[in-house]
Structures are given as structure tokens and as C-alpha cells.
PDB file of N, CA and C in Angstrom:
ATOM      1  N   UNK A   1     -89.788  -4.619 123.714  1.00  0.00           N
ATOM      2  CA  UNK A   1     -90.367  -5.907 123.344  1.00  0.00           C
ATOM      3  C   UNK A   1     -91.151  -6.458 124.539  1.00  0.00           C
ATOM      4  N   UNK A   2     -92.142  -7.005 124.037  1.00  0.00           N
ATOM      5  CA  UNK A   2     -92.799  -7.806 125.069  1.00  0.00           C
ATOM      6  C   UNK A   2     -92.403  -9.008 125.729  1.00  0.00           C
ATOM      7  N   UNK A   3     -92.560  -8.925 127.163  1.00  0.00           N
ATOM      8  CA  UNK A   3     -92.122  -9.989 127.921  1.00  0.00           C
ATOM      9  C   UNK A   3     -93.325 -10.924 128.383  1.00  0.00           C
ATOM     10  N   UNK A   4     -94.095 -10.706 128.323  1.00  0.00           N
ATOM     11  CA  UNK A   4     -94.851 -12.264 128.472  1.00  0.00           C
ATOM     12  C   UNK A   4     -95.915 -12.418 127.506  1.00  0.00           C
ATOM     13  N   UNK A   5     -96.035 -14.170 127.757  1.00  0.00           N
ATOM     14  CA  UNK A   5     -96.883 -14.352 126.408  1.00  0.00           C
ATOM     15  C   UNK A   5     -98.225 -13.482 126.608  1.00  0.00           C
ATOM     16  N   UNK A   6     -98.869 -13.151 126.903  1.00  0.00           N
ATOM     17  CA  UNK A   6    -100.262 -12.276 127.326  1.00  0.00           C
ATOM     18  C   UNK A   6     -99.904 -11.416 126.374  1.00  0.00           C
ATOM     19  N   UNK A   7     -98.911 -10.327 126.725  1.00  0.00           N
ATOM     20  CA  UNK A   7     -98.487  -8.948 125.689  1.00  0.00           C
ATOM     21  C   UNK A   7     -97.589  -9.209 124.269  1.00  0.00           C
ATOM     22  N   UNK A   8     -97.593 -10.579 124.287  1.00  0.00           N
ATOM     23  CA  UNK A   8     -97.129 -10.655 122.781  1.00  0.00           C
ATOM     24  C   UNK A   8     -97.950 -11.159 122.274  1.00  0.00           C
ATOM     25  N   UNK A   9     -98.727 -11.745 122.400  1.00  0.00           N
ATOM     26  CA  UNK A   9    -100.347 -12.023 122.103  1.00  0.00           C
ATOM     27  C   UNK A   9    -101.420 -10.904 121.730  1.00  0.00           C
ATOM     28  N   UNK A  10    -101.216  -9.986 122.736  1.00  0.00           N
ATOM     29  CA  UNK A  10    -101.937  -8.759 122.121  1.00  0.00           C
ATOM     30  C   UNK A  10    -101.368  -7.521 121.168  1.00  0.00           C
ATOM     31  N   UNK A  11     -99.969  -7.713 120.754  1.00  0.00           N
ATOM     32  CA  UNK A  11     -99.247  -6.939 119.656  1.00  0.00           C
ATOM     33  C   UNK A  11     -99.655  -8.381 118.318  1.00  0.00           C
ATOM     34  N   UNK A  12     -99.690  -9.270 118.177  1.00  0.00           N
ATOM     35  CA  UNK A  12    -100.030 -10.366 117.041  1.00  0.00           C
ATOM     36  C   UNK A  12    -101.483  -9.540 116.819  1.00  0.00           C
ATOM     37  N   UNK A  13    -102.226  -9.567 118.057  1.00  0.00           N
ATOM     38  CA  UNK A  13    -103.646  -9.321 117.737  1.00  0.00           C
ATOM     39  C   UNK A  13    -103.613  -8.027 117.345  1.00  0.00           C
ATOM     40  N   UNK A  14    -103.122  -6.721 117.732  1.00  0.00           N
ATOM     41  CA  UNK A  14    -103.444  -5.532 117.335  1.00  0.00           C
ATOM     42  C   UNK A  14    -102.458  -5.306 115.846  1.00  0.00           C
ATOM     43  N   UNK A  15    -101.808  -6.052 115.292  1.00  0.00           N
ATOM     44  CA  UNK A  15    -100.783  -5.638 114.177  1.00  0.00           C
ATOM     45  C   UNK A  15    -102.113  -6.278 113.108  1.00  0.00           C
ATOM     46  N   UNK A  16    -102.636  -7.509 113.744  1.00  0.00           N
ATOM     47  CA  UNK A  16    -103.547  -7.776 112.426  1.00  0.00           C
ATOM     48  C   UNK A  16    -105.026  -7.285 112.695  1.00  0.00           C
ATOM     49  N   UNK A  17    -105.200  -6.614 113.410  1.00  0.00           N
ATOM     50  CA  UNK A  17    -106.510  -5.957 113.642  1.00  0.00           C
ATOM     51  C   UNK A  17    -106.300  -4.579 112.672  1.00  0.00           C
ATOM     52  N   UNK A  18    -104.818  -3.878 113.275  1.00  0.00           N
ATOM     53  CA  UNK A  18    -104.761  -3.351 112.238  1.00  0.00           C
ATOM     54  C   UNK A  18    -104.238  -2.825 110.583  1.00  0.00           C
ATOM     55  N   UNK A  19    -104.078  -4.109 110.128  1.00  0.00           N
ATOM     56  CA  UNK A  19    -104.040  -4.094 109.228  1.00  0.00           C
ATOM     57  C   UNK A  19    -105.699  -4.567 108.283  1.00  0.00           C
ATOM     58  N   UNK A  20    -106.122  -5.017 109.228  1.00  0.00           N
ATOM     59  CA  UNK A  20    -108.104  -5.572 108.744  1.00  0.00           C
ATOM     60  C   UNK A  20    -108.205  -3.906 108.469  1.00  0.00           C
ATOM     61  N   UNK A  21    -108.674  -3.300 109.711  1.00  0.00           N
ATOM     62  CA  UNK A  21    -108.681  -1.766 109.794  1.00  0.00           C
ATOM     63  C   UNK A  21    -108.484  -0.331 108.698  1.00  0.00           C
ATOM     64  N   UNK A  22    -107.049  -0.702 108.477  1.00  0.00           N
ATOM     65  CA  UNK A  22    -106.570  -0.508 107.299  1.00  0.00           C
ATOM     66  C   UNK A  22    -107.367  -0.522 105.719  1.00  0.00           C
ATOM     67  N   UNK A  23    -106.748  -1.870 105.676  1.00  0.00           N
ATOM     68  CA  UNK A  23    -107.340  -1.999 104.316  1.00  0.00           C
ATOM     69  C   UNK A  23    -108.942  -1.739 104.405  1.00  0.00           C
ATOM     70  N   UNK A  24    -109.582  -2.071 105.013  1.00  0.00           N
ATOM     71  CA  UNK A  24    -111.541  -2.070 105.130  1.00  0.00           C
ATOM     72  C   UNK A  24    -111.268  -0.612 105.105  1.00  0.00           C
ATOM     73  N   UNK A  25    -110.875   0.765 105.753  1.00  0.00           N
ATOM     74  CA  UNK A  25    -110.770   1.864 105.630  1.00  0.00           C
ATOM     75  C   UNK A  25    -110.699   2.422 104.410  1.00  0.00           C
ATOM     76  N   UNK A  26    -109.234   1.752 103.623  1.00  0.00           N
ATOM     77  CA  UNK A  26    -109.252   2.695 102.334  1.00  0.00           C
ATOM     78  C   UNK A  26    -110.337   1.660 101.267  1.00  0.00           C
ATOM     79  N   UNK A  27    -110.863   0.816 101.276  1.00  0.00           N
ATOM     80  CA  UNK A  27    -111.992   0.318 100.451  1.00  0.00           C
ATOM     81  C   UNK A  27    -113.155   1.332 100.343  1.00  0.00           C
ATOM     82  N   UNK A  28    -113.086   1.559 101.405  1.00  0.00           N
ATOM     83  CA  UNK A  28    -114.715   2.547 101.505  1.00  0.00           C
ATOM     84  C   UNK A  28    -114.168   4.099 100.858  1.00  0.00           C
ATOM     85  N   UNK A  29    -112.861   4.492 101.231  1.00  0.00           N
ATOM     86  CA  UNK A  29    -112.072   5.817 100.656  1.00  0.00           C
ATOM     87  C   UNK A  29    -112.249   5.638  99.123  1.00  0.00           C
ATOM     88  N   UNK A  30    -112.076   4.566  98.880  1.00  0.00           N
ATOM     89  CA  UNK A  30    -112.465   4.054  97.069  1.00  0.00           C
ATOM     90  C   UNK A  30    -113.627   4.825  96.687  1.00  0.00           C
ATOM     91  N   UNK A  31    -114.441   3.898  97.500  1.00  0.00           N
ATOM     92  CA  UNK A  31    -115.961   4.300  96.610  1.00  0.00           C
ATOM     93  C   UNK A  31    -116.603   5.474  96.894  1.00  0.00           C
ATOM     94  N   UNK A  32    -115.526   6.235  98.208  1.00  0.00           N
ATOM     95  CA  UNK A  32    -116.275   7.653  98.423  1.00  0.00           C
ATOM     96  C   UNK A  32    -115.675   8.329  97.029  1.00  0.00           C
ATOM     97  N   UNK A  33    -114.388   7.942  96.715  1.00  0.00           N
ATOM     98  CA  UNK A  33    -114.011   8.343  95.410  1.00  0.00           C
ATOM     99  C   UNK A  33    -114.943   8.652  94.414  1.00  0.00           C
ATOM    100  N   UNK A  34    -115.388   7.300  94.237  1.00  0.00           N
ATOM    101  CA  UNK A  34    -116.334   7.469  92.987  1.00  0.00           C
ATOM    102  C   UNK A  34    -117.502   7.877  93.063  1.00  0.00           C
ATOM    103  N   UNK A  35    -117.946   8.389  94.069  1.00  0.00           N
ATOM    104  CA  UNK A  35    -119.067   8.744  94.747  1.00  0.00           C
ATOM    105  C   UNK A  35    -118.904  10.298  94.004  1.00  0.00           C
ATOM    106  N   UNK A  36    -117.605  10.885  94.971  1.00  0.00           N
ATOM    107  CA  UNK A  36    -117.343  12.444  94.543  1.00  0.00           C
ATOM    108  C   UNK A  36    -116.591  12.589  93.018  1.00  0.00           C
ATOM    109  N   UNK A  37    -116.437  11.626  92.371  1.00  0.00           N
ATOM    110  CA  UNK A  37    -115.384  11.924  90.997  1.00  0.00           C
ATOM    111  C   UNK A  37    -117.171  11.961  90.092  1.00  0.00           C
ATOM    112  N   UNK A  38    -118.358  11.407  90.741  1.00  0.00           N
ATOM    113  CA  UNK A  38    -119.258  11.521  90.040  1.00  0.00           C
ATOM    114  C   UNK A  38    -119.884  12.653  89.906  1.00  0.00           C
ATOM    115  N   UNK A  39    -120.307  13.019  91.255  1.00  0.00           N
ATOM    116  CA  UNK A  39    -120.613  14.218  91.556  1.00  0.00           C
ATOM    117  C   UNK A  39    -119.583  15.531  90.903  1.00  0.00           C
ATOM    118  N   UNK A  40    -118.294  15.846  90.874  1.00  0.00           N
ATOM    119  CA  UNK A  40    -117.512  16.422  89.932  1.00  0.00           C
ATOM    120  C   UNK A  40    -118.135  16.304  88.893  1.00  0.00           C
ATOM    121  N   UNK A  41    -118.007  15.334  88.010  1.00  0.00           N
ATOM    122  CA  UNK A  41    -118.234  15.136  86.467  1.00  0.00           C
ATOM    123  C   UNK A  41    -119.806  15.778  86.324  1.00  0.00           C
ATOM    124  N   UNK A  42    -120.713  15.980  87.064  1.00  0.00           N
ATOM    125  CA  UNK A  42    -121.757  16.471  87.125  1.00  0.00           C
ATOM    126  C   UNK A  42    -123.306  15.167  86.405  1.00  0.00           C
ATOM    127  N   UNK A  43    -122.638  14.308  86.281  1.00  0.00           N
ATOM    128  CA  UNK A  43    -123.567  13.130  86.145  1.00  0.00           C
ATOM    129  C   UNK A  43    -124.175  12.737  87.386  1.00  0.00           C
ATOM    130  N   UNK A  44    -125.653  13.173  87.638  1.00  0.00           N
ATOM    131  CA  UNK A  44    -126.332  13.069  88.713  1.00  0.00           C
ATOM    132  C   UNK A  44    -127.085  11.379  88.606  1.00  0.00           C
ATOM    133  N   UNK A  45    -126.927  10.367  87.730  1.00  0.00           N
ATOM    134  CA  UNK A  45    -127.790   9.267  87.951  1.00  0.00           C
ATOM    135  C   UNK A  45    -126.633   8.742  88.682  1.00  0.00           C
ATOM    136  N   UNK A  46    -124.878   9.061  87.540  1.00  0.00           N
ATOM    137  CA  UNK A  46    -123.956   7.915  88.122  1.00  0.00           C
ATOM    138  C   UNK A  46    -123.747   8.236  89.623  1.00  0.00           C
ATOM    139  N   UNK A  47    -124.097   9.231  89.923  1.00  0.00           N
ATOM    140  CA  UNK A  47    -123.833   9.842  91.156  1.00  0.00           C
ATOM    141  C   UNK A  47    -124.477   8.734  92.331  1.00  0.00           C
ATOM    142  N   UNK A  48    -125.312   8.965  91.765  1.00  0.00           N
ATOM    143  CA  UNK A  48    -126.704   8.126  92.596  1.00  0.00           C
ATOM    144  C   UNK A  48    -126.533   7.176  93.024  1.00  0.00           C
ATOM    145  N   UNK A  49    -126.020   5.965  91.613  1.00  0.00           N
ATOM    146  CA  UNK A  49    -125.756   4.543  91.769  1.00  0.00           C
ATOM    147  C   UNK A  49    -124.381   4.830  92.369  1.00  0.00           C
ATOM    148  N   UNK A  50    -123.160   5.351  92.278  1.00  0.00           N
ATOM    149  CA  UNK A  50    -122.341   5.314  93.125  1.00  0.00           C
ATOM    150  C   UNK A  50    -122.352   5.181  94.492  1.00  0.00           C
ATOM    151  N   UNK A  51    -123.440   5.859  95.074  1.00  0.00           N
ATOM    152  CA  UNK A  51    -123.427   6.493  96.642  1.00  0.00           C
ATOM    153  C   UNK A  51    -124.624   5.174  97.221  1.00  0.00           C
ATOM    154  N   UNK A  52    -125.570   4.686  96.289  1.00  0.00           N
ATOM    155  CA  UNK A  52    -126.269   3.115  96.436  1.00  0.00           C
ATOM    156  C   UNK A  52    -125.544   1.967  96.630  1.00  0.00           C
ATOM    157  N   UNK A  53    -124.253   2.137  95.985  1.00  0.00           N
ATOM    158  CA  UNK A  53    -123.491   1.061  96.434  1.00  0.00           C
ATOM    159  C   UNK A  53    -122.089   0.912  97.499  1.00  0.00           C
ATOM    160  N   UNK A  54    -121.854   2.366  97.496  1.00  0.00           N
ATOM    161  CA  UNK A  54    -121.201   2.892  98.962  1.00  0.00           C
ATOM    162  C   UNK A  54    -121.818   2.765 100.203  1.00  0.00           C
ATOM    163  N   UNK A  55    -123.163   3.119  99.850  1.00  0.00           N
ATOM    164  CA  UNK A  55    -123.733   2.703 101.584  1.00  0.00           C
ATOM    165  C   UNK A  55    -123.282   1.957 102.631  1.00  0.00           C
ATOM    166  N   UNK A  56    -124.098   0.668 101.558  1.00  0.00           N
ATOM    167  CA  UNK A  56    -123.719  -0.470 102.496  1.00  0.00           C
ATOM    168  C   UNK A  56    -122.354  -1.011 103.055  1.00  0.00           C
ATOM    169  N   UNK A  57    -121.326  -0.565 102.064  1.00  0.00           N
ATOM    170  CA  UNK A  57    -119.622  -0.803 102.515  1.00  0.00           C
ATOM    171  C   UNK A  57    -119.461   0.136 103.287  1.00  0.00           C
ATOM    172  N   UNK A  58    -120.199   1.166 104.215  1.00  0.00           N
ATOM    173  CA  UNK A  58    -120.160   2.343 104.791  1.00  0.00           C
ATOM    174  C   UNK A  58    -120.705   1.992 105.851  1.00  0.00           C
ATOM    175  N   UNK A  59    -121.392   1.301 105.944  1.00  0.00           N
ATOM    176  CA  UNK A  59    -122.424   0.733 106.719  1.00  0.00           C
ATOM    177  C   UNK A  59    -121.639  -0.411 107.384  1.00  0.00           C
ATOM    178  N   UNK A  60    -120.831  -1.430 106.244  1.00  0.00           N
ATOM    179  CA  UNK A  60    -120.636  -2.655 106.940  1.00  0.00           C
ATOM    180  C   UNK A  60    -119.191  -2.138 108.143  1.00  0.00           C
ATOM    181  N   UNK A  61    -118.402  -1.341 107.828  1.00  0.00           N
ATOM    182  CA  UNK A  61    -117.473  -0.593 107.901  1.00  0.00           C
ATOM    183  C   UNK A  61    -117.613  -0.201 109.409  1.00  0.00           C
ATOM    184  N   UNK A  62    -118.881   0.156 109.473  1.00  0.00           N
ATOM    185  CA  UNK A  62    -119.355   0.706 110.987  1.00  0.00           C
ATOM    186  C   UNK A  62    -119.697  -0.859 111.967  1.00  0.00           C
ATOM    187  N   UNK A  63    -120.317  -1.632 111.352  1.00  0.00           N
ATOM    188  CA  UNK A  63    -120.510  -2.779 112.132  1.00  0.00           C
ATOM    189  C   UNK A  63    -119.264  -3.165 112.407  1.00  0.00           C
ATOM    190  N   UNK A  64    -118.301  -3.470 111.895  1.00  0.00           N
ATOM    191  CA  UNK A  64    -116.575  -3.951 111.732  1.00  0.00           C
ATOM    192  C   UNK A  64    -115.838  -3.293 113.339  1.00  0.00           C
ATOM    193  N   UNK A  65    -116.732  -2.114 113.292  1.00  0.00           N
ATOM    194  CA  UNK A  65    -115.792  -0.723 114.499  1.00  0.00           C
ATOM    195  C   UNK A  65    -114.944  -0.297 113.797  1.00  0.00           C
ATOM    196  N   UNK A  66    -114.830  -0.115 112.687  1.00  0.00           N
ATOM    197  CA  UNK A  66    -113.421   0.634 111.832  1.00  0.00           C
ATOM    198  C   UNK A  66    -113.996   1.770 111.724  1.00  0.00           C
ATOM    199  N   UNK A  67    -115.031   2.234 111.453  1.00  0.00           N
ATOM    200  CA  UNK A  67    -115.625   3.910 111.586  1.00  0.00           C
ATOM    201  C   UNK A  67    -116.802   4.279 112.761  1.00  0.00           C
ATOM    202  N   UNK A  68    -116.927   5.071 113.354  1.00  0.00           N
ATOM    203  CA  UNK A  68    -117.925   5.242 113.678  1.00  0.00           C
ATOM    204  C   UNK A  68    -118.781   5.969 113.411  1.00  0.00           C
ATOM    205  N   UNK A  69    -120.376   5.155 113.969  1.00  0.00           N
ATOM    206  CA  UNK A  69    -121.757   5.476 113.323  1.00  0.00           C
ATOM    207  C   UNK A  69    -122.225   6.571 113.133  1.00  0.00           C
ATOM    208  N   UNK A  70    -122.108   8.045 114.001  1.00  0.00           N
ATOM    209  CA  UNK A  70    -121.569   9.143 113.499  1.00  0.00           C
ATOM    210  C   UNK A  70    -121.287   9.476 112.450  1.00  0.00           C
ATOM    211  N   UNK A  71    -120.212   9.714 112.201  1.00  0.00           N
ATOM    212  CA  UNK A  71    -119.018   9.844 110.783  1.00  0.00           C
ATOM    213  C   UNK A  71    -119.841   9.388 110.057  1.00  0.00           C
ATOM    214  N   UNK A  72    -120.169   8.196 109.635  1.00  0.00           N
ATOM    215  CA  UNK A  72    -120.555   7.422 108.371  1.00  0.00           C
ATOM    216  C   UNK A  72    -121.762   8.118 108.174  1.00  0.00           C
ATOM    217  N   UNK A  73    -122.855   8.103 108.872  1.00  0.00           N
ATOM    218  CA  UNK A  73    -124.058   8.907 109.223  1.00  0.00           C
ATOM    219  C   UNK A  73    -123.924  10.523 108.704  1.00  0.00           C
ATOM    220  N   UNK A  74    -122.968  11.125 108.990  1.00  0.00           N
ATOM    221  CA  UNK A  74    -122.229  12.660 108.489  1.00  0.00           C
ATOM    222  C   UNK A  74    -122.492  12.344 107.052  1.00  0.00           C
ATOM    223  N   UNK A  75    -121.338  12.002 106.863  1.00  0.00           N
ATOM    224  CA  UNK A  75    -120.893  11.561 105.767  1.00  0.00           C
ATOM    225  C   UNK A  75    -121.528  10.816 104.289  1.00  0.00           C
ATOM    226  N   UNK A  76    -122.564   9.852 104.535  1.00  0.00           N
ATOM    227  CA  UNK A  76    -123.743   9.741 104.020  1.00  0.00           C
ATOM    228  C   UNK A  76    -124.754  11.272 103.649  1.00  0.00           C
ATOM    229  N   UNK A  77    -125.251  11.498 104.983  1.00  0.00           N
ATOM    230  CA  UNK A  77    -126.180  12.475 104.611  1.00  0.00           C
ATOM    231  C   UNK A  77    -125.544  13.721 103.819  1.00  0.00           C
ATOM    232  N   UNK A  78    -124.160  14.112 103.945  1.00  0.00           N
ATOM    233  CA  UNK A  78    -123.578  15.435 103.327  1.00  0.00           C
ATOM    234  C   UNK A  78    -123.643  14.967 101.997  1.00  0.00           C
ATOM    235  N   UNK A  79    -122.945  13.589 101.655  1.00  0.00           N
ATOM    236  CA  UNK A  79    -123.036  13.649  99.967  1.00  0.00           C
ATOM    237  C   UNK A  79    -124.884  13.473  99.169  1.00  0.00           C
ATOM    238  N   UNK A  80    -125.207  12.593  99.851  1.00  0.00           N
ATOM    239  CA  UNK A  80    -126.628  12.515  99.250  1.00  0.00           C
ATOM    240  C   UNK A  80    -127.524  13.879  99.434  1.00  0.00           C
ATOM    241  N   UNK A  81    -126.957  14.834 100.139  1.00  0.00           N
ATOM    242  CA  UNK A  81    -127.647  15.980 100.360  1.00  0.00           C
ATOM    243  C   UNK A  81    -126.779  16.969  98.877  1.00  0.00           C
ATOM    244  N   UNK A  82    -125.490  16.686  98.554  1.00  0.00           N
ATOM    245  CA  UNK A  82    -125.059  17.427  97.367  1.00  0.00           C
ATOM    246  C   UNK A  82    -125.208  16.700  96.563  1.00  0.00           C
ATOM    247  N   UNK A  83    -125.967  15.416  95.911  1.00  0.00           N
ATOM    248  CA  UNK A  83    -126.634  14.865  95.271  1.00  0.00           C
ATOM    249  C   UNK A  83    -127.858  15.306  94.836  1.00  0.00           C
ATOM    250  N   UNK A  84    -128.621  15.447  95.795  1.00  0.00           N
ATOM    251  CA  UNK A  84    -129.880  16.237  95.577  1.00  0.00           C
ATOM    252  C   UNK A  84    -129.996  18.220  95.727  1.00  0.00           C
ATOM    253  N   UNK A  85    -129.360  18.456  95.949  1.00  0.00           N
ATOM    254  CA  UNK A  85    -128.629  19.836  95.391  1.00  0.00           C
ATOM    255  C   UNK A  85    -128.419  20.030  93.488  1.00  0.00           C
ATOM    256  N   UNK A  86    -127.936  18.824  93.306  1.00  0.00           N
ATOM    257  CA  UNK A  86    -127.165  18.743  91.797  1.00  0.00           C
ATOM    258  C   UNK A  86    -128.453  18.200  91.233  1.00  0.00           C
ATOM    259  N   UNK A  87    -129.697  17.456  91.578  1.00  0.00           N
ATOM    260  CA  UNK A  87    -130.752  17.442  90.648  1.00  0.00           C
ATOM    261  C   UNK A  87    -131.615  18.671  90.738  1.00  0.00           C
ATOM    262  N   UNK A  88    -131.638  19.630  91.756  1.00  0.00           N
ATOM    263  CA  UNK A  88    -132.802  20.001  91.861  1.00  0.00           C
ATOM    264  C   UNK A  88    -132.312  21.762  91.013  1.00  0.00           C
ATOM    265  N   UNK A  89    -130.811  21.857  91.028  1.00  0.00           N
ATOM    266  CA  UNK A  89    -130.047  22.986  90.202  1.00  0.00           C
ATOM    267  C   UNK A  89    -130.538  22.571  88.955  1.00  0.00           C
ATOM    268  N   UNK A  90    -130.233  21.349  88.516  1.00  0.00           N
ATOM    269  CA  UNK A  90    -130.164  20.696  87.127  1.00  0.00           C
ATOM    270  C   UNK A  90    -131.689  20.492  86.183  1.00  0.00           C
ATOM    271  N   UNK A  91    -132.554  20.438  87.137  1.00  0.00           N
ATOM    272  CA  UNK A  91    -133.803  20.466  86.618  1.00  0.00           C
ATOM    273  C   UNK A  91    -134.709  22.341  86.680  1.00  0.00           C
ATOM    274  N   UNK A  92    -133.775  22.835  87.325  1.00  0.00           N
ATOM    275  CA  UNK A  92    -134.336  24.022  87.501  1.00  0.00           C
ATOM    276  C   UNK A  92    -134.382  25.255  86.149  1.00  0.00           C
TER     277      UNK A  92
END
């Protein structure tokens, strides 16, 4: 246990930092969900609008410091790159 107020001050701050952390983490795990449950199902528009509205919670996620710009950046370009994989099979 912490003995002075300074270090019990910074366990208050890091228990609710991470729990912000946390939850903002699996929000974005959501919509990568529906991102890839679209891509599965092989519906390339819902795909689309899925990963249009993941961005930006992907994005805000990185401003927060809960991911970094990297990763999200990965991670973006890999699905929108098997997005456009799945139209260009599909029209072929």
C-alpha cells in the first residue's frame, strides 16, 4: 500500500485511467467486429460503411493514447486493403 499522499494519488489516477483505457479499447474491438463479421458475410458495401464508421473511433482512440498511431494505421490499411481485394474478386 501506498504511503504518501503523492503515490496514492497516482494509483486513484492510474486505476481510472485504466479503466477509460479499457473500456475505449474494447469499443473500437466492437466495430473492428463488425468491420470483419462484414467482410466474412461477403457483403462488400456493408463492409465499407462499417470500416467508414470505425475510422474515426480508431482514430479518436489514438488521440486518447489508448492505441498507437502505428497499429491503428496497420490496422486500417490491412482491412480496407481486404475490402478492396473483395470488390475487385467480386467484380471480376
Amino acid at each position: 500500500m501506498a504511503n504518501t499522499a503523492s503515490a496514492q494519488k497516482r494509483i486513484r489516477q492510474t486505476a481510472k485511467r485504466n479503466a477509460r483505457n479499457t473500456a475505449r479499447r474494447s469499443h473500437v474491438r466492437t466495430y473492428l467486429k463488425k468491420v470483419e463479421a462484414a467482410i466474412a458475410g461477403g457483403d462488400k458495401s456493408l463492409a465499407r460503411e462499417a470500416l467508414r464508421i470505425a475510422q474515426p473511433e480508431m482514430q479518436s482512440a489514438v488521440g486518447k493514447g489508448t492505441f498507437h498511431l502505428n497499429t491503428v494505421a496497420r490496422k486500417l490499411s490491412r482491412l480496407s486493403a481486404r475490402i478492396k481485394s473483395m470488390e475487385s474478386s467480386a467484380s471480376a
